[in-house]
C-alpha atoms as a PDB file:
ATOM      1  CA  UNK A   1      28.406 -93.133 -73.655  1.00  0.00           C
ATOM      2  CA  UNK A   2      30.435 -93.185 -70.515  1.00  0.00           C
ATOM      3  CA  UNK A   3      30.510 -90.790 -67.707  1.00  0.00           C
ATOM      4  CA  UNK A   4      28.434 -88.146 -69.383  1.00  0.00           C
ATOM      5  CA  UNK A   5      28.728 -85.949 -66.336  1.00  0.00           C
ATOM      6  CA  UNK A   6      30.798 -82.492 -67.451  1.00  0.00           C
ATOM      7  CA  UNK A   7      33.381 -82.125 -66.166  1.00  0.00           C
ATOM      8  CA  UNK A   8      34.078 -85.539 -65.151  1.00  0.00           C
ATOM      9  CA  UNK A   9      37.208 -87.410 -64.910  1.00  0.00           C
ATOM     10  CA  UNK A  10      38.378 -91.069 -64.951  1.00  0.00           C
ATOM     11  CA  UNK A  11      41.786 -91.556 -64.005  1.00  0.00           C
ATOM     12  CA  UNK A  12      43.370 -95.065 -63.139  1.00  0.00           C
ATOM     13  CA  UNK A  13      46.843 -95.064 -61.550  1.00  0.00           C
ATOM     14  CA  UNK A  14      49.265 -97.444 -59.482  1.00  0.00           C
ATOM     15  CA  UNK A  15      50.961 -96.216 -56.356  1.00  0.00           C
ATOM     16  CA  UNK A  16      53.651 -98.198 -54.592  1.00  0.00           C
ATOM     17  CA  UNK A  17      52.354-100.917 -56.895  1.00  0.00           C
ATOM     18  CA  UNK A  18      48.673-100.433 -55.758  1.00  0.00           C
ATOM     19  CA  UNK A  19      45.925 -99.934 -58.542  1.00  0.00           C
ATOM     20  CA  UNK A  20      43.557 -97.459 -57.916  1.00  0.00           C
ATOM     21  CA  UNK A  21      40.551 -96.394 -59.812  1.00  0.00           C
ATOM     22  CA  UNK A  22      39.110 -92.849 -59.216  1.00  0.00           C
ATOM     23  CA  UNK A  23      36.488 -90.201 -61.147  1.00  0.00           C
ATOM     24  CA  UNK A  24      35.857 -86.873 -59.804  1.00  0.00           C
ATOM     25  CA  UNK A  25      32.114 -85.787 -60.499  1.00  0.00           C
ATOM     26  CA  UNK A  26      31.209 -81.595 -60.177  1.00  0.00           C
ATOM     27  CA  UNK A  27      28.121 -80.799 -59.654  1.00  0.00           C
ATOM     28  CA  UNK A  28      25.604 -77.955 -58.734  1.00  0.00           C
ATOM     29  CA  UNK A  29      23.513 -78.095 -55.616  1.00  0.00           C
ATOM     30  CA  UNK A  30      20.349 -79.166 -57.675  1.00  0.00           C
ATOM     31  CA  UNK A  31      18.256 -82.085 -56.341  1.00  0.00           C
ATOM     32  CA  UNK A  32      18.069 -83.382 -60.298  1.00  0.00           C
ATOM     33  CA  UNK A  33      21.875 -83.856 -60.018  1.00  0.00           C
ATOM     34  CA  UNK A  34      22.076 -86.546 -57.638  1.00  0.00           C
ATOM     35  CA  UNK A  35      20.610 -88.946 -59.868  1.00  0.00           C
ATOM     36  CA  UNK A  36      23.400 -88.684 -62.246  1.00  0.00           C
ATOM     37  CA  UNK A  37      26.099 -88.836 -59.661  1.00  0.00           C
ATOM     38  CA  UNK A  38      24.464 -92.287 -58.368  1.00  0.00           C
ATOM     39  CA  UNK A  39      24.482 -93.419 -62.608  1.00  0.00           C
ATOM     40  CA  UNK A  40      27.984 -92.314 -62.704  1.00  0.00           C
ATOM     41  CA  UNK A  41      28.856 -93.932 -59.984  1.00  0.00           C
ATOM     42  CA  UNK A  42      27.116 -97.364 -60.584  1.00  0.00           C
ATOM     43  CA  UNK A  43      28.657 -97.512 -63.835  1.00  0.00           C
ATOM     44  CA  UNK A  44      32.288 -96.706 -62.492  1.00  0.00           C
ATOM     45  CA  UNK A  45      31.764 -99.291 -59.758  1.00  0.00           C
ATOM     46  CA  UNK A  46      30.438-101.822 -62.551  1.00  0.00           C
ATOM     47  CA  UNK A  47      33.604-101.338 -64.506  1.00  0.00           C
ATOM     48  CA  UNK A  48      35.902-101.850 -61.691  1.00  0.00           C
ATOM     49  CA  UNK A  49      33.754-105.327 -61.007  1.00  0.00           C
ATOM     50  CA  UNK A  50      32.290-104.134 -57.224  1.00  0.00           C
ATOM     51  CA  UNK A  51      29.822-106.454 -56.169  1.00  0.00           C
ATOM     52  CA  UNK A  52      26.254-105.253 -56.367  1.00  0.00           C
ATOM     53  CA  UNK A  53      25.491-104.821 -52.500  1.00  0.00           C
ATOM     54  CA  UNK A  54      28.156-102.417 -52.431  1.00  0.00           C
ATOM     55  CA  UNK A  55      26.728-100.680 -55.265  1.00  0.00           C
ATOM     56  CA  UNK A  56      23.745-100.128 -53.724  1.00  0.00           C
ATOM     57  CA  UNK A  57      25.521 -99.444 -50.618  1.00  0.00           C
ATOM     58  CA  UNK A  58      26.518 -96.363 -52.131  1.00  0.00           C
ATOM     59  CA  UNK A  59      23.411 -95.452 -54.159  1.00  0.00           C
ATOM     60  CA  UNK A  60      21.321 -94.871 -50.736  1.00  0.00           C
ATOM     61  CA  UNK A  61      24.798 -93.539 -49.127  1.00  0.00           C
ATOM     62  CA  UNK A  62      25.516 -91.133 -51.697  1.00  0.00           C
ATOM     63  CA  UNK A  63      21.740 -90.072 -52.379  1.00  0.00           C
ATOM     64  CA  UNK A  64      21.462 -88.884 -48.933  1.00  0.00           C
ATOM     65  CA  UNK A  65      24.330 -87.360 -48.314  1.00  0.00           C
ATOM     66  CA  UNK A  66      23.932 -85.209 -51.475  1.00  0.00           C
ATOM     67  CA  UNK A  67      20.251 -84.512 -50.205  1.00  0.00           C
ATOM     68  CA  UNK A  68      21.499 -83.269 -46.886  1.00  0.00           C
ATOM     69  CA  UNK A  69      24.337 -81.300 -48.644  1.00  0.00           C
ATOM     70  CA  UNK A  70      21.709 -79.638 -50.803  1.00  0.00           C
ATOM     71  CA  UNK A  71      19.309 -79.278 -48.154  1.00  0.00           C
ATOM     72  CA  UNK A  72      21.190 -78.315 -44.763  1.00  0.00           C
ATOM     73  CA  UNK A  73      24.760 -76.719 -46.106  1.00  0.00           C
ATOM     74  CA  UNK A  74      23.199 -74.653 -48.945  1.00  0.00           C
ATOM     75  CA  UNK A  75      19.490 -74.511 -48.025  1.00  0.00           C
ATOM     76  CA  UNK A  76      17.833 -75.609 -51.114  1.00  0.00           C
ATOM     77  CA  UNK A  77      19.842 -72.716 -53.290  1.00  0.00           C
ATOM     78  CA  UNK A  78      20.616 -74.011 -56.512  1.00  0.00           C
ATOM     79  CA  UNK A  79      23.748 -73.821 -58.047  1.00  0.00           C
ATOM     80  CA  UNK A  80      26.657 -74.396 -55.503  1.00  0.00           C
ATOM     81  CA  UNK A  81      29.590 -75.893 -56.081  1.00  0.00           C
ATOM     82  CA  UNK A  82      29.123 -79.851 -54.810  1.00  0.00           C
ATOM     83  CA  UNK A  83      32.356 -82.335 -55.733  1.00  0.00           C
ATOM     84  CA  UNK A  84      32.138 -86.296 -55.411  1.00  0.00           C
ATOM     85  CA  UNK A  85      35.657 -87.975 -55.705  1.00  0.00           C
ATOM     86  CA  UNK A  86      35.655 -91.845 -55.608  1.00  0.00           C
ATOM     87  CA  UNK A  87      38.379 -93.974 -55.236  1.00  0.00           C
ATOM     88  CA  UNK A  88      38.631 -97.425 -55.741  1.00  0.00           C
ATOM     89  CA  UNK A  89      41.645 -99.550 -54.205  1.00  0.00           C
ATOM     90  CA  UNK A  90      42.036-103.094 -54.052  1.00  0.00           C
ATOM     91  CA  UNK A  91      40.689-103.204 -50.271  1.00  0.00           C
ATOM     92  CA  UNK A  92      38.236-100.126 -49.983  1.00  0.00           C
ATOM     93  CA  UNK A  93      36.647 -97.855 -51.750  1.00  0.00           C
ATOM     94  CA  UNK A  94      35.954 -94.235 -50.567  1.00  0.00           C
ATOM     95  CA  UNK A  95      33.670 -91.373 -51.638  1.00  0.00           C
ATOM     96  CA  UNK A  96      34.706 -88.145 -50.642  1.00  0.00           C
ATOM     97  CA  UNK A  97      31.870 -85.163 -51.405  1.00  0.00           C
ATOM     98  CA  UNK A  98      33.676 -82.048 -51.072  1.00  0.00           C
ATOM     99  CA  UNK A  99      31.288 -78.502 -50.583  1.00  0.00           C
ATOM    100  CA  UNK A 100      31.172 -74.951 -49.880  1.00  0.00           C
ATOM    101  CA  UNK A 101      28.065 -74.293 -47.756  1.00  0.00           C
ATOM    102  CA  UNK A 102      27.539 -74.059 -44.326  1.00  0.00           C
ATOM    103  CA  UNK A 103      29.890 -76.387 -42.342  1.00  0.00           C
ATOM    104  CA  UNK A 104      28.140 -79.127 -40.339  1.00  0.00           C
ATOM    105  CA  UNK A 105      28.827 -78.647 -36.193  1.00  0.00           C
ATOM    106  CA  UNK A 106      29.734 -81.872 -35.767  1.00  0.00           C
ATOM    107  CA  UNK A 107      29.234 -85.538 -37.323  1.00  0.00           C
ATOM    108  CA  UNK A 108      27.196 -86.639 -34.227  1.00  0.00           C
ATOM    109  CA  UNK A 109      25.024 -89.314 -35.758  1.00  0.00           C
ATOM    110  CA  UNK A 110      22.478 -90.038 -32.937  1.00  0.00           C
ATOM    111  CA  UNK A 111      20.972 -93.887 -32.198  1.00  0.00           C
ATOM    112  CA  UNK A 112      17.599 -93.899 -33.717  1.00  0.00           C
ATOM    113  CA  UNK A 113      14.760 -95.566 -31.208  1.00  0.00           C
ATOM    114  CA  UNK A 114      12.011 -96.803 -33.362  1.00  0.00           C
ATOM    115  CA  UNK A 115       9.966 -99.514 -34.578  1.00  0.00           C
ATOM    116  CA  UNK A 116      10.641-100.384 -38.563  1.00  0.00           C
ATOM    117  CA  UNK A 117       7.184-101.991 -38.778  1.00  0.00           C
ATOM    118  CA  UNK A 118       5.355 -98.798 -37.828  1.00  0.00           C
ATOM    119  CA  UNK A 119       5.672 -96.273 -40.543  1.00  0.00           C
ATOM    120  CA  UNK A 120       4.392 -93.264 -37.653  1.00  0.00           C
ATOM    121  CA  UNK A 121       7.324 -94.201 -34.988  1.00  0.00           C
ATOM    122  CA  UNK A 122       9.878 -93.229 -37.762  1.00  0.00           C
ATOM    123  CA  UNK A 123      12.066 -90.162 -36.570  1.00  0.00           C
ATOM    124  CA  UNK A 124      11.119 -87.259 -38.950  1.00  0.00           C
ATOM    125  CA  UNK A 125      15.038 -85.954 -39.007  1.00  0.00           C
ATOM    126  CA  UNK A 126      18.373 -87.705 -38.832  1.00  0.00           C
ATOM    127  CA  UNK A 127      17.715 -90.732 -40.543  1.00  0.00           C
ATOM    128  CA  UNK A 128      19.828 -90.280 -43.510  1.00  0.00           C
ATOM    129  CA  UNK A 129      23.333 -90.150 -41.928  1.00  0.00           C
ATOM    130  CA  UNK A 130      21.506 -93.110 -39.237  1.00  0.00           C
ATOM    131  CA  UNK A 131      21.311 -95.113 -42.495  1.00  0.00           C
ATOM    132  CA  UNK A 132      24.739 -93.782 -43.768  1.00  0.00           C
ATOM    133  CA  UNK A 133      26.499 -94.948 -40.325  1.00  0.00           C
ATOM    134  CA  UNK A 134      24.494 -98.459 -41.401  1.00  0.00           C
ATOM    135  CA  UNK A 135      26.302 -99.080 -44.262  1.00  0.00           C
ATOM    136  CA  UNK A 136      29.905 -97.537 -44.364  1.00  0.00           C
ATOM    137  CA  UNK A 137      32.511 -98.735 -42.450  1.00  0.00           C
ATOM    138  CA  UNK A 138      34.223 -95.664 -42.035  1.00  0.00           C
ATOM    139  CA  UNK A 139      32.976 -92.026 -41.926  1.00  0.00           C
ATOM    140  CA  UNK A 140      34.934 -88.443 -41.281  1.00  0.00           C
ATOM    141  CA  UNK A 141      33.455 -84.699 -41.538  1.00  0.00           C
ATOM    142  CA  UNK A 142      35.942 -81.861 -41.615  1.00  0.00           C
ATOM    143  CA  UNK A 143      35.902 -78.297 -42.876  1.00  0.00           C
ATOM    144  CA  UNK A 144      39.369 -76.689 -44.168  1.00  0.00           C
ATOM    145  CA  UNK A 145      39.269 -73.207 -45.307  1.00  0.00           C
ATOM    146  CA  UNK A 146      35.938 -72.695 -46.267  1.00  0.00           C
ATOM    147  CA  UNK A 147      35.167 -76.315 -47.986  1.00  0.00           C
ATOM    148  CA  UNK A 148      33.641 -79.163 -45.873  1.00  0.00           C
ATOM    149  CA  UNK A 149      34.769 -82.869 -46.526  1.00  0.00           C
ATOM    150  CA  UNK A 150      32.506 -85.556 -45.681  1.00  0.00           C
ATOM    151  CA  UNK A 151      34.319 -88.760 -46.495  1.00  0.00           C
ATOM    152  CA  UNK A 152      32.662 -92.489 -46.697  1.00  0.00           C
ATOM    153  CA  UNK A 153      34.842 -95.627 -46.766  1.00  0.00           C
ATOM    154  CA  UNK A 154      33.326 -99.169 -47.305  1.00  0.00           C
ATOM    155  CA  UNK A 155      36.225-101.974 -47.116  1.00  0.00           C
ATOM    156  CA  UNK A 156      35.981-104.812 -49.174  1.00  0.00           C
ATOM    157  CA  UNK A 157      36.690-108.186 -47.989  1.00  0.00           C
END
C-alpha cells in the first residue's frame, strides 16, 4: 500500500508550468514515528525517480531533525503535533518540518573539531544539525505564531 501514514497527502500540481510533487506527513512527537516518515519519504522520492544519494541524504537529514524536534522542542513528551511537508520541483527538493514546542534560539550550527577515526574525540552534542549542514544545500529556522519551521533544501543538478 502507499503512504500508509494517516493523515497523509499526495498532491501533484503544475505552477507557471512547473511540476511539483508534494505529501504532507502528521505525526506525533514519538521516537517510533520517525521511521515511518523516512519510509514515506523514500517511497515518495522513489516515485518521483530521485537518485538514491539524495534519498539517503534525507533519511539521516530527516531522522535527526525529527530526533532533535522530539528531544529538544518537546522534551521527550509524546504526542505533539510534528508536520513534514516535502516538495519536489524539477531543480530542488525541500522538506519543511513544521512544530509546536519550544522554539529553537537560533540555527547556529557550530564547526565540529574532531577526529572521525577516534570514536572518544566525537562531540557528545550538536552533531546532528553538523551532519544536517553536511548534506543540504540550504537550511532556514523560523518561528511564526507559536509554530517553528525548520526548512531543508537539497538542489538537484
Amino acid at each position: 500500500m502507499l503512504y500508509t501514514l494517516n493523515p497523509l497527502f499526495y498532491i501533484k500540481y503544475k505552477v507557471n508550468n512547473i511540476s511539483m510533487s508534494e505529501i504532507v506527513i502528521n505525526i506525533t512527537s514519538d521516537y517510533d514515528e520517525v521511521v515511518k516518515v523516512n519510509e514515506a519519504v523514500k517511497e515518495f522520492l522513489l516515485k518521483e525517480k530521485v537518485e538514491e544519494l539524495i534519498q539517503n541524504a534525507f533519511d539521516i537529514c530527516l531522522t535527526e531533525a525529527l530526533n532533535n524536534v522530539i528531544k529538544h522542542a518537546y522534551k521527550e513528551v509524546k504526542g505533539k503535533f510534528i508536520q513534514v511537508i516535502i516538495l519536489k520541483e524539477k531543480n530542488y527538493i525541500e522538506a519543511t518540518i513544521i512544530d509546536e514546542g519550544e522554539p529553537r534560539k537560533n540555527l547556529e550550527i557550530k564547526n565540529l573539531d574532531f577526529n572521525p577515526e577516534n570514536i572518544d574525540s566525537l562531540p557528545e552534542s550538536g552533531m546532528g544539525l553538523f551532519i544536517i549542514k553536511q548534506l543540504m544545500d540550504e537550511l532556514d529556522y523560523f518561528s511564526i505564531n507559536g509554530k517553528n519551521y525548520f526548512i531543508l533544501k537539497k538542489w538537484l543538478y
